[in-house]
Protein backbone atom coordinates (compact mmCIF):
# COMPACT_ATOMS: atom_id res chain seq x y z
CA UNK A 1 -100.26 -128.50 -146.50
CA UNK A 2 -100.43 -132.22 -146.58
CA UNK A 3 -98.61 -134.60 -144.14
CA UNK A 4 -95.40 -137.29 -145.95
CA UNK A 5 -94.39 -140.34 -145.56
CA UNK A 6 -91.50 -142.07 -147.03
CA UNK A 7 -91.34 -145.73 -147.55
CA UNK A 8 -87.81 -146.83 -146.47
CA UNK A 9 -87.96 -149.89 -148.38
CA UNK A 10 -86.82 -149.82 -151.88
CA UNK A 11 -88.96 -150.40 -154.90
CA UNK A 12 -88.42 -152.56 -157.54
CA UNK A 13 -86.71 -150.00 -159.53
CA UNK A 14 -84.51 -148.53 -156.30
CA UNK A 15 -86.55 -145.66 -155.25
CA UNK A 16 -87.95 -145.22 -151.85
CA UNK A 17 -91.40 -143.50 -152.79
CA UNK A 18 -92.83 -140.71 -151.02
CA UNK A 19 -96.86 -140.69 -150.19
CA UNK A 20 -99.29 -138.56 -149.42
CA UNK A 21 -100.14 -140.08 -145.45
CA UNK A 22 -103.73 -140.26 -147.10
CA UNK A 23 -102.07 -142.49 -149.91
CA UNK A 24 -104.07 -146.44 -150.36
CA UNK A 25 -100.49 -147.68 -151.12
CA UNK A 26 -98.81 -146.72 -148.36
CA UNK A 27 -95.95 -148.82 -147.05
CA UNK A 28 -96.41 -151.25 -143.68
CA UNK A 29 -95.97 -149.01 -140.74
CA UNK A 30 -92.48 -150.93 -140.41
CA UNK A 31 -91.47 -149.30 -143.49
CA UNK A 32 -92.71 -145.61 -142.64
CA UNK A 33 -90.92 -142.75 -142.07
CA UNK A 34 -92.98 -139.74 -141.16
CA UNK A 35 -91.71 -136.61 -143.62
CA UNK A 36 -93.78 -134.07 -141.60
CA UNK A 37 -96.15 -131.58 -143.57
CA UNK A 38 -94.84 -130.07 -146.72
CA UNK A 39 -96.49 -127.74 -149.37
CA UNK A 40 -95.59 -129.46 -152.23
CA UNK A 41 -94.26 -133.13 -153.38
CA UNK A 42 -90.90 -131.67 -154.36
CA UNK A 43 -90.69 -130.10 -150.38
CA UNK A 44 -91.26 -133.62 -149.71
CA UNK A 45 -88.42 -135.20 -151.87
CA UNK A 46 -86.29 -132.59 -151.10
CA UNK A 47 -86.87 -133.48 -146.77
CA UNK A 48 -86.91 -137.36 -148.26
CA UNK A 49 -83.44 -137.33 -150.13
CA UNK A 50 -81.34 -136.26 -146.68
CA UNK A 51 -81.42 -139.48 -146.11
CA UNK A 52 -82.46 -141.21 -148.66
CA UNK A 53 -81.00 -139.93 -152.06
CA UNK A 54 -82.95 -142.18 -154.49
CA UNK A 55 -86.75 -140.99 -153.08
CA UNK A 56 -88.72 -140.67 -155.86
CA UNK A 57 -92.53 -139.45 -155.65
CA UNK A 58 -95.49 -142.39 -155.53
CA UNK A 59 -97.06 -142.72 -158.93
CA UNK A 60 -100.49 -142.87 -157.15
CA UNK A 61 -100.43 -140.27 -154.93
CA UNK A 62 -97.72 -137.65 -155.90
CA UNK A 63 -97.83 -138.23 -159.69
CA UNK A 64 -96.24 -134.59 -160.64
CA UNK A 65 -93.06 -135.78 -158.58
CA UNK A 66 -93.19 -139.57 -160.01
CA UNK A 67 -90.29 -139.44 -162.55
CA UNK A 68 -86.70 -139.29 -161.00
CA UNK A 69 -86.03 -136.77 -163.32
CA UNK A 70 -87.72 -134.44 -160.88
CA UNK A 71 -85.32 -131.48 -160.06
CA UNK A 72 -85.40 -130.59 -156.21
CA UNK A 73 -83.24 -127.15 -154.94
């Protein structure tokens, strides 16, 4: 299991990303909220979108859940 962070800040595009906690582009601490540990990048997104419905996966770190088009249950 790995350990999530969501970047409350918006990117460019609109999407707050979600990191690995290990990730080199993580956000400020300002702009982190902790996710907890997840098995997978969609668990992640899935915890992420409660409150945030446009979190989208970090291209760096959690490329497999990068697109928007990722489908979380």
């Amino acid at each position: 299991m790995k350990r999530y962070v969501l970047n409350t800040l918006p990117n460019d595009s609109g999407d707050h990303e979600v990191h690995v906690s290990s990730c080199y582009e993580l956000p400020s601490y300002t702009y982190q909220k902790d996710l907890g540990y997840h098995f997978s990048c969609s668990d992640a997104i899935k915890a992420a979108r409660t409150t945030h419905s446009s979190a989208n996966g970090c291209y760096h770190c959690n490329r497999v859940c990068h697109t928007a088009e990722v489908e979380v249950e």
